[in-house]
C-alpha atoms as a PDB file:
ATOM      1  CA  UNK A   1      22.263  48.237 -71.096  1.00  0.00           C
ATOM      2  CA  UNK A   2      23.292  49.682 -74.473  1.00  0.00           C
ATOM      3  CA  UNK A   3      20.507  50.991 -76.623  1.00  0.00           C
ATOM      4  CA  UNK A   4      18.418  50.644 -73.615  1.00  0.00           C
ATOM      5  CA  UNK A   5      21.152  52.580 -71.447  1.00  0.00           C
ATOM      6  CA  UNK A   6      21.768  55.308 -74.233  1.00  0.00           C
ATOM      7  CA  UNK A   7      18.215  55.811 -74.111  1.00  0.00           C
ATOM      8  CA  UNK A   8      16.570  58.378 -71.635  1.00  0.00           C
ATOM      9  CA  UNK A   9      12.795  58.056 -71.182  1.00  0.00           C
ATOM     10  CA  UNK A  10      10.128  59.939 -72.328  1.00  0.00           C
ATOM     11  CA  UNK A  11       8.240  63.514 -72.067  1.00  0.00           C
ATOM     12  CA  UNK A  12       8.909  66.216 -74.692  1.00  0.00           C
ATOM     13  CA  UNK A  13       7.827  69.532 -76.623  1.00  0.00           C
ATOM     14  CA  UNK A  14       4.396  71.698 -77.254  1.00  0.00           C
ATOM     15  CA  UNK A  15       3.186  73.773 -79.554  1.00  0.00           C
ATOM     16  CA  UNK A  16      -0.252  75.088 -81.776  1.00  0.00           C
ATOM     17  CA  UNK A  17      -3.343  73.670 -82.195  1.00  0.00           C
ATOM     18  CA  UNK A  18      -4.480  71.670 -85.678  1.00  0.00           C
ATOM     19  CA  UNK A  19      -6.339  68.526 -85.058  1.00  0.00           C
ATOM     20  CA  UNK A  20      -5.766  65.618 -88.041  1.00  0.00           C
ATOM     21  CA  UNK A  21      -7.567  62.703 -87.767  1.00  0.00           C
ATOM     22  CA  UNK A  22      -5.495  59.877 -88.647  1.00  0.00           C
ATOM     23  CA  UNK A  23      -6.626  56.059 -87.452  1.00  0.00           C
ATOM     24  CA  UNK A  24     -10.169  54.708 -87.818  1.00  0.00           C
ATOM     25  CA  UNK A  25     -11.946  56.557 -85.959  1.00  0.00           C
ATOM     26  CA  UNK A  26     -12.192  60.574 -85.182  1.00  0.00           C
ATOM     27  CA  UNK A  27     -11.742  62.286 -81.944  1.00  0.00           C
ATOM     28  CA  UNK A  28     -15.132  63.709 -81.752  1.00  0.00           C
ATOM     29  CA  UNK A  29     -18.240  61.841 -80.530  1.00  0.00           C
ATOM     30  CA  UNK A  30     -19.529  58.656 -82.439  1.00  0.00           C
ATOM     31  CA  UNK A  31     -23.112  59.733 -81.440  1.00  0.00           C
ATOM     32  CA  UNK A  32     -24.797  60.699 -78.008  1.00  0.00           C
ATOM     33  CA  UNK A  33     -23.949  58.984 -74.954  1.00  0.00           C
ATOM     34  CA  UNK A  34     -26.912  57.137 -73.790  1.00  0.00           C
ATOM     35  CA  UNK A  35     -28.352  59.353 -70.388  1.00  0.00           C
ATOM     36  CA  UNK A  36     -29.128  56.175 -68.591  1.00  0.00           C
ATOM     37  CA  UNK A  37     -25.973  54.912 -68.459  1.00  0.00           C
ATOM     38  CA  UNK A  38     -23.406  56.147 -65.590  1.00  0.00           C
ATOM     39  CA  UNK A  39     -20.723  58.111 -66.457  1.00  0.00           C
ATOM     40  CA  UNK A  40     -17.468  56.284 -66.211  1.00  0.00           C
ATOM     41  CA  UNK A  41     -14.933  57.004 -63.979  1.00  0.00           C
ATOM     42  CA  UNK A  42     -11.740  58.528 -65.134  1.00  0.00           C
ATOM     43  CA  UNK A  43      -8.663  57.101 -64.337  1.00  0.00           C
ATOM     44  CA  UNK A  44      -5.484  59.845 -65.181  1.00  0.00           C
ATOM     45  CA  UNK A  45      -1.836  58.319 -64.709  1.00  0.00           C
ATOM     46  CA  UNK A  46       1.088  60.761 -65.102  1.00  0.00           C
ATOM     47  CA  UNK A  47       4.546  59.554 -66.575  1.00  0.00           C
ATOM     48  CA  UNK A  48       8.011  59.887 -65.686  1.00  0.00           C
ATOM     49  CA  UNK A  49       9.434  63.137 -64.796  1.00  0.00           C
ATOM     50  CA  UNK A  50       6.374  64.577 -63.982  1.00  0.00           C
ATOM     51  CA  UNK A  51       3.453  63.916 -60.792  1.00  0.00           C
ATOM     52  CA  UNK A  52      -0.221  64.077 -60.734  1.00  0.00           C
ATOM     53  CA  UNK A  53      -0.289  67.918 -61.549  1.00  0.00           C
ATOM     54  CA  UNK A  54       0.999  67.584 -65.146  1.00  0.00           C
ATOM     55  CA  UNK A  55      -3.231  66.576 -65.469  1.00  0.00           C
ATOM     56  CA  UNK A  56      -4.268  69.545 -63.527  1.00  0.00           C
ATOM     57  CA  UNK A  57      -5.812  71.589 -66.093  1.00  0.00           C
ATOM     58  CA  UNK A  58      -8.031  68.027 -67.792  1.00  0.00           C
ATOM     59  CA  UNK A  59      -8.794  67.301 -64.530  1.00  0.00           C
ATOM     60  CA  UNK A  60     -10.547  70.609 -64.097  1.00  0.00           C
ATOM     61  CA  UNK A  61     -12.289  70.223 -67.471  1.00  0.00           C
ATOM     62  CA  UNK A  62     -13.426  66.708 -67.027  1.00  0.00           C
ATOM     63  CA  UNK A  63     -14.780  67.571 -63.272  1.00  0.00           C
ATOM     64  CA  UNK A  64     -16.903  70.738 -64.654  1.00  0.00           C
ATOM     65  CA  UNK A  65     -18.314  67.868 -67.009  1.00  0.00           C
ATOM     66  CA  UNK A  66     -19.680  65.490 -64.129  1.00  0.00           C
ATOM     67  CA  UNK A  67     -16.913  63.331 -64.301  1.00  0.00           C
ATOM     68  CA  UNK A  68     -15.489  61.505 -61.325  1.00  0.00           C
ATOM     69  CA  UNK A  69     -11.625  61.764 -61.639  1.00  0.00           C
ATOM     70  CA  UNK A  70      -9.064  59.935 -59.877  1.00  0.00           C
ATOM     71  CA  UNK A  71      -5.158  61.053 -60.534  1.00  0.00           C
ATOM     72  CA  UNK A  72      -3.253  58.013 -58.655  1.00  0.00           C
ATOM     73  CA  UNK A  73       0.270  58.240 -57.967  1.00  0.00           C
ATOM     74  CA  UNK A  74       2.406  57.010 -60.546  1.00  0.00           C
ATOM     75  CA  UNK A  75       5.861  55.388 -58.258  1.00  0.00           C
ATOM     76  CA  UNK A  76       8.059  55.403 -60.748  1.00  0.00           C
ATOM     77  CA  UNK A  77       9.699  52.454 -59.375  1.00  0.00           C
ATOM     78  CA  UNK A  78       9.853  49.792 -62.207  1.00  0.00           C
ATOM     79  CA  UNK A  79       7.020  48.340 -64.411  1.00  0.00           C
ATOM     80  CA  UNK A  80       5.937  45.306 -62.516  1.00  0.00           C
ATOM     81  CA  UNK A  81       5.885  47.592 -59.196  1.00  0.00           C
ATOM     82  CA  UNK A  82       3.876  50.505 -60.602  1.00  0.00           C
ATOM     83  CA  UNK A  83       1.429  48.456 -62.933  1.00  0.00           C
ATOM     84  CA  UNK A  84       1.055  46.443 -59.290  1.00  0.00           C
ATOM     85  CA  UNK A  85       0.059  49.361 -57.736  1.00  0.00           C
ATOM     86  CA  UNK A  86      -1.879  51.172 -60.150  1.00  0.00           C
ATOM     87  CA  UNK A  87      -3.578  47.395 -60.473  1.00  0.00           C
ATOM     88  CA  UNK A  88      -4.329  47.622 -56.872  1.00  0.00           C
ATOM     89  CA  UNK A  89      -6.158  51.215 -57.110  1.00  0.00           C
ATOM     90  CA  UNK A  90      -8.064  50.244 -60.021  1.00  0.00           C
ATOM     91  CA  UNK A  91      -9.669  47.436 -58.009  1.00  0.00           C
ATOM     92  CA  UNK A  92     -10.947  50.144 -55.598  1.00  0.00           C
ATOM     93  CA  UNK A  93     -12.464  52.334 -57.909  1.00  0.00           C
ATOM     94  CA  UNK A  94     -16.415  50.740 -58.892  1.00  0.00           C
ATOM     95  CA  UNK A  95     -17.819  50.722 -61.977  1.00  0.00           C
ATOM     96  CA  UNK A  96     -16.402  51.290 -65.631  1.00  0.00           C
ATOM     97  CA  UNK A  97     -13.439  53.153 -65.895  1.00  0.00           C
ATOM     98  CA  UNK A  98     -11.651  54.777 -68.961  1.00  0.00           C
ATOM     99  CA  UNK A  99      -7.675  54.677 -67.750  1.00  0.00           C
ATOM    100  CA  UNK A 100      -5.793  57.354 -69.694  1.00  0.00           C
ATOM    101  CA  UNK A 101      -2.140  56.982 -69.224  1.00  0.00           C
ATOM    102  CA  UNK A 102       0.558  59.450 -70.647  1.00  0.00           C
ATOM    103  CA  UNK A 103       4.092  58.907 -71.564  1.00  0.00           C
ATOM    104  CA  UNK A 104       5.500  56.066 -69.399  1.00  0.00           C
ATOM    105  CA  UNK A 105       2.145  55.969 -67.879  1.00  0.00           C
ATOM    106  CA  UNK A 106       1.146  54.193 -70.953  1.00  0.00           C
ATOM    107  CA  UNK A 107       3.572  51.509 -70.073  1.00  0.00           C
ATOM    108  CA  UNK A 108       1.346  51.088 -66.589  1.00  0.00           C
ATOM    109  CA  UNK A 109      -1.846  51.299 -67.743  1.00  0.00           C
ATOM    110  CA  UNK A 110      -1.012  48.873 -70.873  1.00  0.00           C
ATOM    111  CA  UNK A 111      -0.339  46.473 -67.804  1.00  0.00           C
ATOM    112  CA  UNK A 112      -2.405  47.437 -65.187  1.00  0.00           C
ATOM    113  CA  UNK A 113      -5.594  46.998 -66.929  1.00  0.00           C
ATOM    114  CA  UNK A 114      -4.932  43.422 -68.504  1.00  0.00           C
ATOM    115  CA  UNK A 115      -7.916  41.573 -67.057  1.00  0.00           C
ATOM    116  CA  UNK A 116      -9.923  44.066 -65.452  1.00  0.00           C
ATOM    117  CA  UNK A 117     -13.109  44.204 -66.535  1.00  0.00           C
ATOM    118  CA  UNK A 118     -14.220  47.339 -65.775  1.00  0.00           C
ATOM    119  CA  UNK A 119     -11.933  49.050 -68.031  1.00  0.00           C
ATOM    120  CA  UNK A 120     -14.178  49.855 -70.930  1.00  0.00           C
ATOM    121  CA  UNK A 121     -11.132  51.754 -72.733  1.00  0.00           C
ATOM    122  CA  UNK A 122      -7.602  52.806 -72.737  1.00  0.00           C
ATOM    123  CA  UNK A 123      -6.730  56.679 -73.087  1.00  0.00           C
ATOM    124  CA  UNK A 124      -3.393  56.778 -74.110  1.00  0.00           C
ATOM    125  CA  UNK A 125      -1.379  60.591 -75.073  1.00  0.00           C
ATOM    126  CA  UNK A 126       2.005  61.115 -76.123  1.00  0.00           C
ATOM    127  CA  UNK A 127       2.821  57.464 -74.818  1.00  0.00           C
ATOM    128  CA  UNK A 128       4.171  53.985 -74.705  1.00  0.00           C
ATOM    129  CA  UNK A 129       1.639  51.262 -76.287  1.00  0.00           C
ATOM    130  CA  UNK A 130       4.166  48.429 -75.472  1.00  0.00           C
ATOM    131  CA  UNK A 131       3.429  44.665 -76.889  1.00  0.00           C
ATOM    132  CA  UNK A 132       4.983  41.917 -74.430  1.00  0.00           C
ATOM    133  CA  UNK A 133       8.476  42.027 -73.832  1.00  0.00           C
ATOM    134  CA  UNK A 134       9.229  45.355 -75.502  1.00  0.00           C
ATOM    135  CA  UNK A 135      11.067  48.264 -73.013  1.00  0.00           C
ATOM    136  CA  UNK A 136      10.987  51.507 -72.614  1.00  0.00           C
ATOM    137  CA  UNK A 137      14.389  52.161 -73.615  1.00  0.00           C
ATOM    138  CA  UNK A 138      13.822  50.102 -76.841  1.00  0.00           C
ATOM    139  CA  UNK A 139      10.777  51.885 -77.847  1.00  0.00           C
ATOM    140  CA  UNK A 140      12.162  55.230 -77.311  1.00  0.00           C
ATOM    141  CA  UNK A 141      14.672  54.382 -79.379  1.00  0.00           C
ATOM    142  CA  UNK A 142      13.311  52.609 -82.051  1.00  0.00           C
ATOM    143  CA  UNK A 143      13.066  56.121 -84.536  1.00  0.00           C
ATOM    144  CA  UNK A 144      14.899  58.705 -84.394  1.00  0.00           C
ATOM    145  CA  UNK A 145      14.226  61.942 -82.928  1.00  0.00           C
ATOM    146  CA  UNK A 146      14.211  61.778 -79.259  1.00  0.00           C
ATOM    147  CA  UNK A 147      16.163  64.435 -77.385  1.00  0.00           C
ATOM    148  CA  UNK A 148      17.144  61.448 -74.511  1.00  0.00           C
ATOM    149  CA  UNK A 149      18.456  59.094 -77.129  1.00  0.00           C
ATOM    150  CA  UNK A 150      21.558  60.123 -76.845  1.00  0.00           C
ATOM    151  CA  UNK A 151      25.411  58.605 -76.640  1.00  0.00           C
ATOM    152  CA  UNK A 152      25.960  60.072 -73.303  1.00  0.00           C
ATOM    153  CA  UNK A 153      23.008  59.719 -70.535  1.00  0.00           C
ATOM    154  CA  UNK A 154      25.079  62.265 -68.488  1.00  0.00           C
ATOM    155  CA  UNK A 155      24.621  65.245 -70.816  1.00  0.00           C
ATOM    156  CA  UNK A 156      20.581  65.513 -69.974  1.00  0.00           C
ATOM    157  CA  UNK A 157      20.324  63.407 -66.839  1.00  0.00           C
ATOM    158  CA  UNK A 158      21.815  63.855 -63.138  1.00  0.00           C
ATOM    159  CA  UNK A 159      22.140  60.568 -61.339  1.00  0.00           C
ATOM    160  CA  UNK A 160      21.507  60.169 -58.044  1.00  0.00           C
ATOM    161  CA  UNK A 161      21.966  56.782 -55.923  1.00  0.00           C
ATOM    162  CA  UNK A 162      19.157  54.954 -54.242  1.00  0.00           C
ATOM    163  CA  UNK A 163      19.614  53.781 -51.060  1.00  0.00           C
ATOM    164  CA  UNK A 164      20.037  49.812 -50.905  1.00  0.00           C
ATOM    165  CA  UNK A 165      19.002  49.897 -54.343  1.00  0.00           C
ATOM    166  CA  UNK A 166      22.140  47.771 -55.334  1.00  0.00           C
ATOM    167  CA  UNK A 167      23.831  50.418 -57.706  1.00  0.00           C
ATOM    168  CA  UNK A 168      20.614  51.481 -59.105  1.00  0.00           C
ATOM    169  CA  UNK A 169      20.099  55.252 -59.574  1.00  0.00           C
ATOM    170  CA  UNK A 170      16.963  58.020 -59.911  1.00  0.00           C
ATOM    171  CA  UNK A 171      17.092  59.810 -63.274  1.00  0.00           C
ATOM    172  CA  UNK A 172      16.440  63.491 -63.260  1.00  0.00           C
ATOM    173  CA  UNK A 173      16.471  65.708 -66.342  1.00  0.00           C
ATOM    174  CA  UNK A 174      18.693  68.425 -66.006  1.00  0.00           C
ATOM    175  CA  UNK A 175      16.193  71.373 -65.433  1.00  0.00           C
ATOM    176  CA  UNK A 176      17.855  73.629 -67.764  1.00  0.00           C
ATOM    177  CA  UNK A 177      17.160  70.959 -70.376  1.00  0.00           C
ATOM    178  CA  UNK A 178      13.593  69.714 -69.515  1.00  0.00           C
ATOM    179  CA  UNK A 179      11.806  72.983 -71.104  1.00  0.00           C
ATOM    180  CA  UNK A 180      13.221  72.440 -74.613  1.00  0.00           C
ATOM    181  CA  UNK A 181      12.457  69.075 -74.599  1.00  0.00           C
ATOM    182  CA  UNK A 182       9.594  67.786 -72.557  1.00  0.00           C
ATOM    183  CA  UNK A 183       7.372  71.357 -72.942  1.00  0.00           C
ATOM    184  CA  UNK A 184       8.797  73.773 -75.756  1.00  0.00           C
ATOM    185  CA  UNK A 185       6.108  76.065 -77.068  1.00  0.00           C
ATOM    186  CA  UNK A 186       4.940  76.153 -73.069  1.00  0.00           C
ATOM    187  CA  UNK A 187       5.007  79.078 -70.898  1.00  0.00           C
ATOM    188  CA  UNK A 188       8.616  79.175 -69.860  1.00  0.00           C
ATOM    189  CA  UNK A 189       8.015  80.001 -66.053  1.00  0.00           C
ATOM    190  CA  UNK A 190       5.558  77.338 -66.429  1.00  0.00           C
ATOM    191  CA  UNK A 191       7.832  74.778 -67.895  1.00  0.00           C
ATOM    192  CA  UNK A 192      10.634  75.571 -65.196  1.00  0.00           C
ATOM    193  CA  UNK A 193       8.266  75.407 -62.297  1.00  0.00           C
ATOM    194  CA  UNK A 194       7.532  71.399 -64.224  1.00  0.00           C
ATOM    195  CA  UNK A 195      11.112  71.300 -64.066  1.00  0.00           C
ATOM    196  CA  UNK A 196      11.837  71.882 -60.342  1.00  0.00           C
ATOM    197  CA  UNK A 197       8.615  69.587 -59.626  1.00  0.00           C
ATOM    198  CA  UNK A 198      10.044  66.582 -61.702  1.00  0.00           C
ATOM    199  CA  UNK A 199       9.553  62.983 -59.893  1.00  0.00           C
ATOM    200  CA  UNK A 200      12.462  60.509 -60.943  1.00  0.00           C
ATOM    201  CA  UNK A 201      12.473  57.563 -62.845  1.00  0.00           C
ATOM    202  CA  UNK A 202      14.522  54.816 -61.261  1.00  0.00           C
ATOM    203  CA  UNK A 203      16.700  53.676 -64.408  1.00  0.00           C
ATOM    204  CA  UNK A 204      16.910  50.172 -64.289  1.00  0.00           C
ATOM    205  CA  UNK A 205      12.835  51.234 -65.680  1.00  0.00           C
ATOM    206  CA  UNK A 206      14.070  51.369 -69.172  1.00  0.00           C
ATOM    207  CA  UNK A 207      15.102  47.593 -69.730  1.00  0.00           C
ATOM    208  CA  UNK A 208      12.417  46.044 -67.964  1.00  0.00           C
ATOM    209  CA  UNK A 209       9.966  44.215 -70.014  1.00  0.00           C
ATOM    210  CA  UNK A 210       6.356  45.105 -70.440  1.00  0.00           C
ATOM    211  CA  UNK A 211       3.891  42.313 -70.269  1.00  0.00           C
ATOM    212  CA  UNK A 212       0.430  41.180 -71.893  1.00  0.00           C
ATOM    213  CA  UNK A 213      -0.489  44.497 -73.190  1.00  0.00           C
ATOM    214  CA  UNK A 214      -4.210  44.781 -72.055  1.00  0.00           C
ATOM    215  CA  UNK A 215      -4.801  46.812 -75.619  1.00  0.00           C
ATOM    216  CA  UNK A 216      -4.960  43.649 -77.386  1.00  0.00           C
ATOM    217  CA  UNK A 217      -8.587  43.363 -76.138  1.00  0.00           C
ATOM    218  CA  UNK A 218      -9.301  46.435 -74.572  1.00  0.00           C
ATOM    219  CA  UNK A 219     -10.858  49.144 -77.351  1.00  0.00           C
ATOM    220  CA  UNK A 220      -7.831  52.588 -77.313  1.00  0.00           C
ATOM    221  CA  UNK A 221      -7.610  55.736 -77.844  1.00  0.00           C
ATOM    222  CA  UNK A 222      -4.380  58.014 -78.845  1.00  0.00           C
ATOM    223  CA  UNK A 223      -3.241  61.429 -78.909  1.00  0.00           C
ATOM    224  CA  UNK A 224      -0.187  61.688 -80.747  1.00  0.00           C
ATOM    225  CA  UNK A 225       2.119  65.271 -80.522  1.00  0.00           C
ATOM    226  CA  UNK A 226       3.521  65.914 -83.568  1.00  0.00           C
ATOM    227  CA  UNK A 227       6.474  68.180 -81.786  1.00  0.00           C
ATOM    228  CA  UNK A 228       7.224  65.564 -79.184  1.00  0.00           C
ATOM    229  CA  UNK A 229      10.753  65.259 -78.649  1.00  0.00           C
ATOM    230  CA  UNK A 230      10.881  62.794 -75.884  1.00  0.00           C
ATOM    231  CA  UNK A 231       8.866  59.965 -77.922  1.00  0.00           C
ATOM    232  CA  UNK A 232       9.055  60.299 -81.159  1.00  0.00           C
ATOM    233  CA  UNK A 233       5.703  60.879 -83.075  1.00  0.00           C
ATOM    234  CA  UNK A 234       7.019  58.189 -85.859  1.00  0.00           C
ATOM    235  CA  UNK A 235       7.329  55.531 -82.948  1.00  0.00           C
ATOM    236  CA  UNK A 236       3.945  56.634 -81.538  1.00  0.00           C
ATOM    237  CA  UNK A 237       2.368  56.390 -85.076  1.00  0.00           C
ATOM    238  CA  UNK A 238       3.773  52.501 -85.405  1.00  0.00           C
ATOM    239  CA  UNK A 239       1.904  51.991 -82.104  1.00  0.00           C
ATOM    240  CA  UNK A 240      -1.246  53.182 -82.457  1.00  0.00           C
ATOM    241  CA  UNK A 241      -1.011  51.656 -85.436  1.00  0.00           C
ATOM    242  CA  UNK A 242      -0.586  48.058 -84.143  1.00  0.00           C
ATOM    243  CA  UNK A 243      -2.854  48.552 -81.450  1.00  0.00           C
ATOM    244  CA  UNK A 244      -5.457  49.612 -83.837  1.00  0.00           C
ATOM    245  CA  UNK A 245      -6.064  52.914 -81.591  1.00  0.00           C
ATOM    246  CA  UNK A 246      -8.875  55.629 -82.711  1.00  0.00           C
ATOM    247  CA  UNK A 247      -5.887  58.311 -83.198  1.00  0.00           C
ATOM    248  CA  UNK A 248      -5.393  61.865 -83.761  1.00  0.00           C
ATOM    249  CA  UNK A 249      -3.044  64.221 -84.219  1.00  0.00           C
ATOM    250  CA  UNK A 250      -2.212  67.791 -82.899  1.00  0.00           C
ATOM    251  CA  UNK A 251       0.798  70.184 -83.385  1.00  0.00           C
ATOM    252  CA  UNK A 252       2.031  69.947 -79.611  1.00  0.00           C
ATOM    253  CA  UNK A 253       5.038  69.043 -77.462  1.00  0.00           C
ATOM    254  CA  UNK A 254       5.222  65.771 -75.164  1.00  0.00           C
ATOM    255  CA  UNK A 255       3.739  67.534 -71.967  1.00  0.00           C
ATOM    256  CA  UNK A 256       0.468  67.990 -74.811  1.00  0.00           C
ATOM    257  CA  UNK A 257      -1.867  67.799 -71.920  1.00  0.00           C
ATOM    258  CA  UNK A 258      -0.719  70.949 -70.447  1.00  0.00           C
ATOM    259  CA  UNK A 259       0.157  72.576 -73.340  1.00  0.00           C
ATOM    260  CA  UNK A 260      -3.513  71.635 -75.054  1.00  0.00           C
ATOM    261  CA  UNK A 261      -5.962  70.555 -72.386  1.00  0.00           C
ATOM    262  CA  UNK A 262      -9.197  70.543 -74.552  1.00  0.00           C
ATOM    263  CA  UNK A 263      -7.845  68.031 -77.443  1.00  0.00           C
ATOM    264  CA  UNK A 264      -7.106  65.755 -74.905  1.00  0.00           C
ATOM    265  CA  UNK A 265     -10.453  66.390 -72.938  1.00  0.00           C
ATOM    266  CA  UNK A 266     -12.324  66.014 -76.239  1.00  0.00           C
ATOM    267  CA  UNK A 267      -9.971  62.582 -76.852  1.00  0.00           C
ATOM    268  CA  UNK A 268     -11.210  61.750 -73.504  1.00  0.00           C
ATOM    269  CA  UNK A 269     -14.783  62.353 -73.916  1.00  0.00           C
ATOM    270  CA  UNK A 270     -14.801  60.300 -76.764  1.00  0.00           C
ATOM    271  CA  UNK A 271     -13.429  57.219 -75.218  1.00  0.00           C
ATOM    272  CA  UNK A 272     -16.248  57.491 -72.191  1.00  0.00           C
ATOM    273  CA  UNK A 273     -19.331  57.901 -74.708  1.00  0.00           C
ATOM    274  CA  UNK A 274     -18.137  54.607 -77.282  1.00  0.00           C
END
């Protein structure tokens, strides 16, 4: 696996709150939403290391604004198997949708959503924007800066066999690690409660390749952490970038949704009323 082995996923660090519009377009509304039209349905898919809770606190914002909210079950299985099953939910749900994916969720939703046509936008925070091909272990490290880029995978993750999964293994950070680098700036009883709660990431995840990237014709969104230490916020930048996302920028750690609920809210609102 190399650079893809040396690797370790995503999630990362959080901290103050100073919003800096930087793509084309700002984070607040481009005008009032039109009353007639329904309000779409919110999609939320968590990334590795983390389950549906990580969303708790948007969820609870978006719901007290008359959204309905669905938080799906991210597997954490492989690409093709979650952006399969996140596909298959999606088909369920009627009506537009704005699918907000964050860390490796962005991987899933990138996928999930290619030729759906009820997804009138992509959400994406502190995550992957793959193009075809590209992996997770790639992308993390492409820039330096990430706190599971490192020469020994051993030092931040434990390993633990899968049954019948012919040598492959579920990835957990090491809990004493995960504050510092998924949620720094976070409460810390918070951030070690996140810890204990942590859903693996099956590794043979970070060299799989991503495929047709439903962003190339599917209008996006991004919320980019500038503390992040699980992505770096140079790689995220050189995403949003190609992907021609309507991007800002806060001073928060890789777990930004919990650490700053109402910039991503706001991000979020913004996506539903273009």
């Amino acid at each position: 696996m190399n650079s893809n082995r040396r690797i370790a996923l995503t999630a990362a660090t959080v901290a103050g709150l100073t919003s800096l519009i930087v793509g084309t377009a700002s984070a607040t509304t481009n005008g009032a939403a039109d009353p007639h039209r329904p309000k779409p349905t919110i999609v939320l898919v968590h990334g590795a290391w983390a389950d549906g809770s990580s969303w708790a606190a948007v969820t609870e914002r978006l719901q007290h604004e008359g959204y309905t909210v669905d938080v799906p079950p991210n597997t954490l299985r492989g690409v093709a198997t979650d952006s399969a099953n996140l596909r298959a939910f999606l088909q369920t749900v009627k009506g537009p949708i704005v699918l907000v994916g964050h860390s490796y969720g962005g991987v899933v939703i990138s996928n999930a959503a290619t030729g759906n046509m009820n997804i009138k936008s992509l959400v994406y925070v502190d995550a992957y924007i793959p193009d075809k091909g590209e992996t997770l272990g790639g992308l993390t490290a492409a820039q330096p800066g990430s706190g599971l880029a490192i020469p020994d995978p051993s030092t931040v993750f434990n390993a633990v066999p899968i049954p019948d999964g012919g040598g492959n293994v579920d990835l957990y950070v090491k809990q004493n690690l995960y504050p510092q680098i998924f949620a720094a700036g976070i409460n810390p009883n918070k951030a070690a409660v996140l810890a204990a709660g942590q859903r693996p990431l099956a590794a043979s995840t970070l060299a799989e390749p991503s495929g047709t990237p439903a962003w190339k014709t599917v209008p996006s969104w991004a919320l980019i952490g500038t503390a992040d230490k699980v992505l770096p916020p140079a790689e995220q930048k050189t995403m949003t970038v190609r992907a021609h996302s309507h991007t800002i920028q806060i001073n928060a750690p890789h777990l930004s949704m919990v650490a700053k609920p109402d910039a991503i809210t706001a991000l979020i609102n913004d996506a539903a009323h273009h």
